[in-house]
Protein backbone atom coordinates (compact mmCIF):
# COMPACT_ATOMS: atom_id res chain seq x y z
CA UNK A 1 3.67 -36.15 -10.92
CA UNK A 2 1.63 -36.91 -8.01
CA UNK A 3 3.90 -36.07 -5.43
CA UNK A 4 4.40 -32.87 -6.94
CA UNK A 5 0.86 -31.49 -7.12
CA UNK A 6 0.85 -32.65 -3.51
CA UNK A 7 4.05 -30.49 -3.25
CA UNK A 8 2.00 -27.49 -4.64
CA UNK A 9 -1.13 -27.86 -2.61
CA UNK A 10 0.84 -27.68 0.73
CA UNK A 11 2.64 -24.53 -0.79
CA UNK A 12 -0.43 -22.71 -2.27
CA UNK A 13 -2.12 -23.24 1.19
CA UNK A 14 0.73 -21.75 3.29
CA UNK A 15 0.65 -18.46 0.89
CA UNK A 16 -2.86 -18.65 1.84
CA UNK A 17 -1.95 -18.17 5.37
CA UNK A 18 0.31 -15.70 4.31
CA UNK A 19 -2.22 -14.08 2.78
CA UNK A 20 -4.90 -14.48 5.45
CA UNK A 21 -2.28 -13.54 8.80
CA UNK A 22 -0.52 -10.85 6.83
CA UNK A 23 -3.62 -9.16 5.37
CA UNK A 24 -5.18 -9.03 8.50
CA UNK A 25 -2.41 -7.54 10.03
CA UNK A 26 -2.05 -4.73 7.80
CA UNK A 27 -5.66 -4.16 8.15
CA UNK A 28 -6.21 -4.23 11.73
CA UNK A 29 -2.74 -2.22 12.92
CA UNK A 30 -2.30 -0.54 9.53
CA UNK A 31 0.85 -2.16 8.83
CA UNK A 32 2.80 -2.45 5.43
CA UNK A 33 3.51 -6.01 5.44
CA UNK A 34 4.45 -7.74 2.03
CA UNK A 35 6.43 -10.08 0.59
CA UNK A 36 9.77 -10.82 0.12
CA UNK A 37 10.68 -10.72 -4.17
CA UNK A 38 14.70 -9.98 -5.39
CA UNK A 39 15.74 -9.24 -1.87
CA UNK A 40 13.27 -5.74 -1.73
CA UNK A 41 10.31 -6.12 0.21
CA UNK A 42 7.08 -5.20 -1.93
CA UNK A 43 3.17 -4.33 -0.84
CA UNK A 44 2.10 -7.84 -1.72
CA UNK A 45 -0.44 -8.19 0.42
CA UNK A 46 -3.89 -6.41 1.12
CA UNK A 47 -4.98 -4.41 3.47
CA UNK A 48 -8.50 -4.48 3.73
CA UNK A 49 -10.85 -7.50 4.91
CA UNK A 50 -12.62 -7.46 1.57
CA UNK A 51 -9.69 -8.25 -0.40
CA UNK A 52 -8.10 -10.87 2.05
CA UNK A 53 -11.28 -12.88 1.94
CA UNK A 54 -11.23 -13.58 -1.44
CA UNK A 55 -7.50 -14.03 -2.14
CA UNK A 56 -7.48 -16.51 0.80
CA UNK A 57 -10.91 -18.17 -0.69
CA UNK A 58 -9.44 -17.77 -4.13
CA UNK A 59 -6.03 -19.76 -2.67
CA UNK A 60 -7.72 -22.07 -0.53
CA UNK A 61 -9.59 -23.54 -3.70
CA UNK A 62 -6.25 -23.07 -5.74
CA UNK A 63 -4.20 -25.31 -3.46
CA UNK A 64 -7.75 -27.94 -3.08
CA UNK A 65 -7.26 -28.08 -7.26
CA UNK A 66 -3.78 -29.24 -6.64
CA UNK A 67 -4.63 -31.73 -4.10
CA UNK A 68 -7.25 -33.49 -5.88
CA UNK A 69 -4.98 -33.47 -8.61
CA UNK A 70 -2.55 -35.23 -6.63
CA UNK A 71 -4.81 -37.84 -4.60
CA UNK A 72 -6.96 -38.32 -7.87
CA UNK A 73 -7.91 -41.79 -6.73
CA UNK A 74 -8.59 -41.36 -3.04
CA UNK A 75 -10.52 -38.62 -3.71
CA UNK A 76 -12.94 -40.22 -5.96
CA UNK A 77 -13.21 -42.99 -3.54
CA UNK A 78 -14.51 -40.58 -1.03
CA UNK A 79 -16.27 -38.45 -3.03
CA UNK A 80 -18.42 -41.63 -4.12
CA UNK A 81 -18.74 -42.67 -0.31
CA UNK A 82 -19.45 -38.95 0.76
CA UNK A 83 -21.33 -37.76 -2.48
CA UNK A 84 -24.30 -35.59 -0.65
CA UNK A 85 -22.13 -34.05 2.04
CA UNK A 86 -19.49 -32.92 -0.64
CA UNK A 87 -21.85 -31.89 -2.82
CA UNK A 88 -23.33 -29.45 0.25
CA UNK A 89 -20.20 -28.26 1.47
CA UNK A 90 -19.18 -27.36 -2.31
CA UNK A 91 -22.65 -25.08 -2.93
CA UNK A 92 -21.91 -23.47 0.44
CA UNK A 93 -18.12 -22.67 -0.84
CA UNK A 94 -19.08 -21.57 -4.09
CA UNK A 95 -21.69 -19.55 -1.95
CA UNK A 96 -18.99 -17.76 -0.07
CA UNK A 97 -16.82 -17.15 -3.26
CA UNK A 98 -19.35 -15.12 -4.85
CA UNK A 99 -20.29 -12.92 -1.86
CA UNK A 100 -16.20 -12.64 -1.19
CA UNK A 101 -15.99 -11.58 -4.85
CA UNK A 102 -19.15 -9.21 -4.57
CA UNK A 103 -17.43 -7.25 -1.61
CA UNK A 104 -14.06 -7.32 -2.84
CA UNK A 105 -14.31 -6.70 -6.75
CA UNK A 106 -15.42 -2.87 -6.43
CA UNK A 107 -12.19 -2.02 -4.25
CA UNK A 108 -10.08 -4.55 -6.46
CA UNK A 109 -11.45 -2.65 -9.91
CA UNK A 110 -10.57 0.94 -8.49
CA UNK A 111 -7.17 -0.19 -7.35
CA UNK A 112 -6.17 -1.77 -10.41
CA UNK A 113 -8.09 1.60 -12.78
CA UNK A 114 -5.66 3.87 -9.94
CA UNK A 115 -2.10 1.87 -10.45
CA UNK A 116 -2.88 1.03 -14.22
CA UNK A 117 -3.23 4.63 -15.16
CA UNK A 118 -6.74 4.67 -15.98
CA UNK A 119 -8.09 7.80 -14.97
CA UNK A 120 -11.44 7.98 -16.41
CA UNK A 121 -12.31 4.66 -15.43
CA UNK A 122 -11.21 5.31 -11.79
CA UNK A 123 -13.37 8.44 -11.95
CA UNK A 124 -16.36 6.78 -13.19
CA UNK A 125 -16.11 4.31 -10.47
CA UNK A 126 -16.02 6.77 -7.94
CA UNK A 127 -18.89 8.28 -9.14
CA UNK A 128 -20.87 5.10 -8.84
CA UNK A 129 -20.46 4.88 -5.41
CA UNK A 130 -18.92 5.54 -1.97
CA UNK A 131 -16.02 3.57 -0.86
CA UNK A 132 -14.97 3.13 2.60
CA UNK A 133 -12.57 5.14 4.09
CA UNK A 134 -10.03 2.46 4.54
CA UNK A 135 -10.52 2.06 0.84
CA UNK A 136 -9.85 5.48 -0.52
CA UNK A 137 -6.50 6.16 2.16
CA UNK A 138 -5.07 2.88 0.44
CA UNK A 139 -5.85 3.73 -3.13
CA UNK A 140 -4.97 7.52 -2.42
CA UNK A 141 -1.51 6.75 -2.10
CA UNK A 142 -1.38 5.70 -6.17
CA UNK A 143 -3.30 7.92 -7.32
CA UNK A 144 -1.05 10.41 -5.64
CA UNK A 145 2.50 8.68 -6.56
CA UNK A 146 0.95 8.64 -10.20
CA UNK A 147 -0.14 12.34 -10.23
CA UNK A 148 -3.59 11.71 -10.98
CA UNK A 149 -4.86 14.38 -8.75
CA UNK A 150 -8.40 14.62 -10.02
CA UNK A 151 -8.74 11.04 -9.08
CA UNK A 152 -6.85 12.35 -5.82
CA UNK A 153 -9.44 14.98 -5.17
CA UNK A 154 -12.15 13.15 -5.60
CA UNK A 155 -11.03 10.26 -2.71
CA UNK A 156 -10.67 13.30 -0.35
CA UNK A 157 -13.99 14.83 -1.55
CA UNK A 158 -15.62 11.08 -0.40
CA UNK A 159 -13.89 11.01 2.78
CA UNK A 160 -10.25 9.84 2.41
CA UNK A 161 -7.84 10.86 5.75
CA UNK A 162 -5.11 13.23 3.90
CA UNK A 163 -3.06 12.31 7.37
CA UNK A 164 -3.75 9.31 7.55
CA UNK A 165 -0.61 6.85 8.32
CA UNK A 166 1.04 3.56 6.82
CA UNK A 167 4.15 1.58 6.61
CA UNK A 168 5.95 0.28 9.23
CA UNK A 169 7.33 3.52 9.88
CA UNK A 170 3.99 5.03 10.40
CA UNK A 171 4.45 7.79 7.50
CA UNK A 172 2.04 10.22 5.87
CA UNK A 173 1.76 10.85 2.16
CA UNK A 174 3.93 14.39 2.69
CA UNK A 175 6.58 11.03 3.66
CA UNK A 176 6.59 9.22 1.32
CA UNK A 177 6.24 12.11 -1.48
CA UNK A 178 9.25 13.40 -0.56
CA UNK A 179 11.27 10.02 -0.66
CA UNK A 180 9.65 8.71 -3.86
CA UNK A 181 7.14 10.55 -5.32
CA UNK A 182 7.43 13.03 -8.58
CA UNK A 183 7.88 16.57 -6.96
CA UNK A 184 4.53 17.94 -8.33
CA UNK A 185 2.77 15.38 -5.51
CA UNK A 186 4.61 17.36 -2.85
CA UNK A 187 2.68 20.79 -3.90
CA UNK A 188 -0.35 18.93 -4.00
CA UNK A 189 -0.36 17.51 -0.80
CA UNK A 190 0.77 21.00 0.72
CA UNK A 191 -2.19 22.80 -1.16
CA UNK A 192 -4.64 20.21 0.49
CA UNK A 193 -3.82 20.88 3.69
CA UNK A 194 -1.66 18.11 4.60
CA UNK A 195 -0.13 18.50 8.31
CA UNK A 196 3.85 19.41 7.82
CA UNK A 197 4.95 18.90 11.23
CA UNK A 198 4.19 15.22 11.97
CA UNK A 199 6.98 13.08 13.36
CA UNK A 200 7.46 9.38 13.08
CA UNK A 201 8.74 6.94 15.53
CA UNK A 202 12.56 8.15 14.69
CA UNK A 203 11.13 11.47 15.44
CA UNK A 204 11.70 12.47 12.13
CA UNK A 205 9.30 14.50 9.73
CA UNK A 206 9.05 15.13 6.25
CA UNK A 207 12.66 17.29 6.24
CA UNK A 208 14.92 14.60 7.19
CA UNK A 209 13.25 12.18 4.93
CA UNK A 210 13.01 14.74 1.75
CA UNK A 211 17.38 15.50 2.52
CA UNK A 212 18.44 11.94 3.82
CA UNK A 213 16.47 9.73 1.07
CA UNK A 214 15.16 11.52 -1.99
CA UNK A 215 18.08 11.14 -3.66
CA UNK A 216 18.38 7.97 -3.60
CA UNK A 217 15.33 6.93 -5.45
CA UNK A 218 14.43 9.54 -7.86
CA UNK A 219 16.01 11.20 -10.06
CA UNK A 220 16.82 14.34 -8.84
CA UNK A 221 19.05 17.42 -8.39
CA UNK A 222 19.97 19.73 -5.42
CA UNK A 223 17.62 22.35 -7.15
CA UNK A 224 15.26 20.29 -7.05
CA UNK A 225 15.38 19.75 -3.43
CA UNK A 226 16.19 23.10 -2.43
CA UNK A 227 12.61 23.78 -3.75
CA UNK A 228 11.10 20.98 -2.01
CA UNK A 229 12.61 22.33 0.88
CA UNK A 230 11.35 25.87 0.33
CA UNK A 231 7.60 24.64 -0.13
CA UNK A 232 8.18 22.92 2.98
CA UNK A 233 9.13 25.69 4.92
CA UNK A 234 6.90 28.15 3.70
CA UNK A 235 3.57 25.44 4.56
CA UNK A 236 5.29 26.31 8.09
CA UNK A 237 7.43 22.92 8.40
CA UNK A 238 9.54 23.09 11.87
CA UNK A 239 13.18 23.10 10.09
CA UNK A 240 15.14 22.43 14.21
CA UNK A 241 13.48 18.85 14.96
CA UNK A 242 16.10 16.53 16.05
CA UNK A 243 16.07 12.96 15.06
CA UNK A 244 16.13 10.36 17.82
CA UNK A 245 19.84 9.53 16.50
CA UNK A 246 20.94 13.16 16.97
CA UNK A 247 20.55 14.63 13.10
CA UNK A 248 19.04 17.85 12.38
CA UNK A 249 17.26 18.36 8.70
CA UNK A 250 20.47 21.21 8.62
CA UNK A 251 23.06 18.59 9.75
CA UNK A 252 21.80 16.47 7.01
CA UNK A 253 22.50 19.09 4.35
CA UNK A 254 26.29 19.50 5.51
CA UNK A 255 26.74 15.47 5.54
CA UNK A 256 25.26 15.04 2.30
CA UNK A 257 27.18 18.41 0.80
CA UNK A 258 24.17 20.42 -0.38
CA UNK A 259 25.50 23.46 -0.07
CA UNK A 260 23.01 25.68 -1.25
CA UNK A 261 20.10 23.83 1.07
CA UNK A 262 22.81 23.94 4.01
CA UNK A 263 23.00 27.86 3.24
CA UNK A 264 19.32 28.47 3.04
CA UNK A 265 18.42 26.33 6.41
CA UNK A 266 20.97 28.61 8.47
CA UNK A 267 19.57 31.84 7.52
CA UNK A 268 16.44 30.57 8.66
């Protein structure tokens, strides 16, 4: 038994480097780092500083639990030895949990109000005060995917980017609304203002993604698209970008045999 809480205290402190190096990662070069679960890779980890303090705090003491649980003795040896100087350096951690928990548990309760569906409560919070901007263009992105657009208005009243970028492949919302989100998100975003015509590293914009990947993760039907495609081009989307690998957003029609889209982008 001991050898196995020892087992778990080395684990639970390398996820809190993962944690700590990961978080900070996405935070500082706005990445979309996460973890690996069922071969998919999921946004495990946080993205701003408050949150990565206290989940590598809250792992640090996790994994210390285990440890003491598996070096009973030997700990209570030193601890009897040490007893003042343990005693300080305990205060000053349980010091440092409560300010982590302080900064991070306002961001923490609007994220979880946002993804849990709880509009009114995510309302009410922003009403209590202002969150940073790093803040809101992290939480937008749920409250978008999950159609709450009063919460969504509300972010962008307090300061949230509309254009602001994420993921590894640098995407806006208009992205990643497209590939995954329910169409309604997509007429949002346009009637905010969002910019149409960014590119990403592939030189791609929202055009290729909407004909190359919607499909494939929602529900949908070429009518569907088609209309996506119209909203797009009438917010003045540029319909002859090429894609660093040669593809045009008309190209992609033809390959993926939507007819009616393919029909549409050539009379334009």
């Amino acid at each position: 038994m001991q050898a196995f809480f020892q087992l778990l205290s080395v684990i639970t402190w390398y996820m809190a480097g993962l944690v700590f190096v990961g978080g900070s990662l996405n935070a500082l070069f706005d990445l979309n780092l996460g973890l690996k679960a069922s071969g998919a890779s999921t946004d495990a980890l946080p993205s701003d500083f408050s949150t990565i303090v206290i989940l590598t705090i809250f792992t640090l003491l996790l994994g210390a639990v285990f440890y003491v649980l598996g070096n009973f003795r030997q700990v209570l040896r030193v601890m009897r030895r040490y007893r003042w100087p343990l005693l300080g350096g305990l205060a000053l951690i349980t010091a440092l949990t409560v300010g982590g928990v302080s900064l991070a548990m306002p961001n923490l309760m609007l994220e979880m109000a946002v993804q849990g569906g709880d509009s009114a409560k995510a309302q009410s919070l922003l009403q209590k005060r202002d969150y940073s901007e790093e803040t809101l263009n992290y939480v937008l992105y749920w409250a978008v995917e999950s159609e709450d657009y009063a919460v969504s208005e509300m972010m962008l009243e307090q300061g949230a980017d509309i254009n602001h970028r994420r993921g590894e492949g640098d995407n806006t919302l208009l992205n990643y609304a497209v590939m995954y989100f329910p169409a309604s998100s997509t007429d949002f975003l346009l009637t905010q203002g969002i910019d149409v015509n960014v590119v990403d590293e592939f030189g791609t914009n929202a055009l290729h993604d909407l004909l190359n990947y919607r499909e494939n993760n929602v529900t949908t039907d070429e009518a569907e698209i088609l209309t996506l495609v119209q909203q797009l081009v009438d917010a003045g989307i540029e319909t002859d970008v090429t894609a660093s690998w040669g593809d045009t957003p008309l190209s992609i029609a033809q390959d993926e045999g939507y007819e009616t889209v393919a029909a549409y982008l050539e009379q334009l």
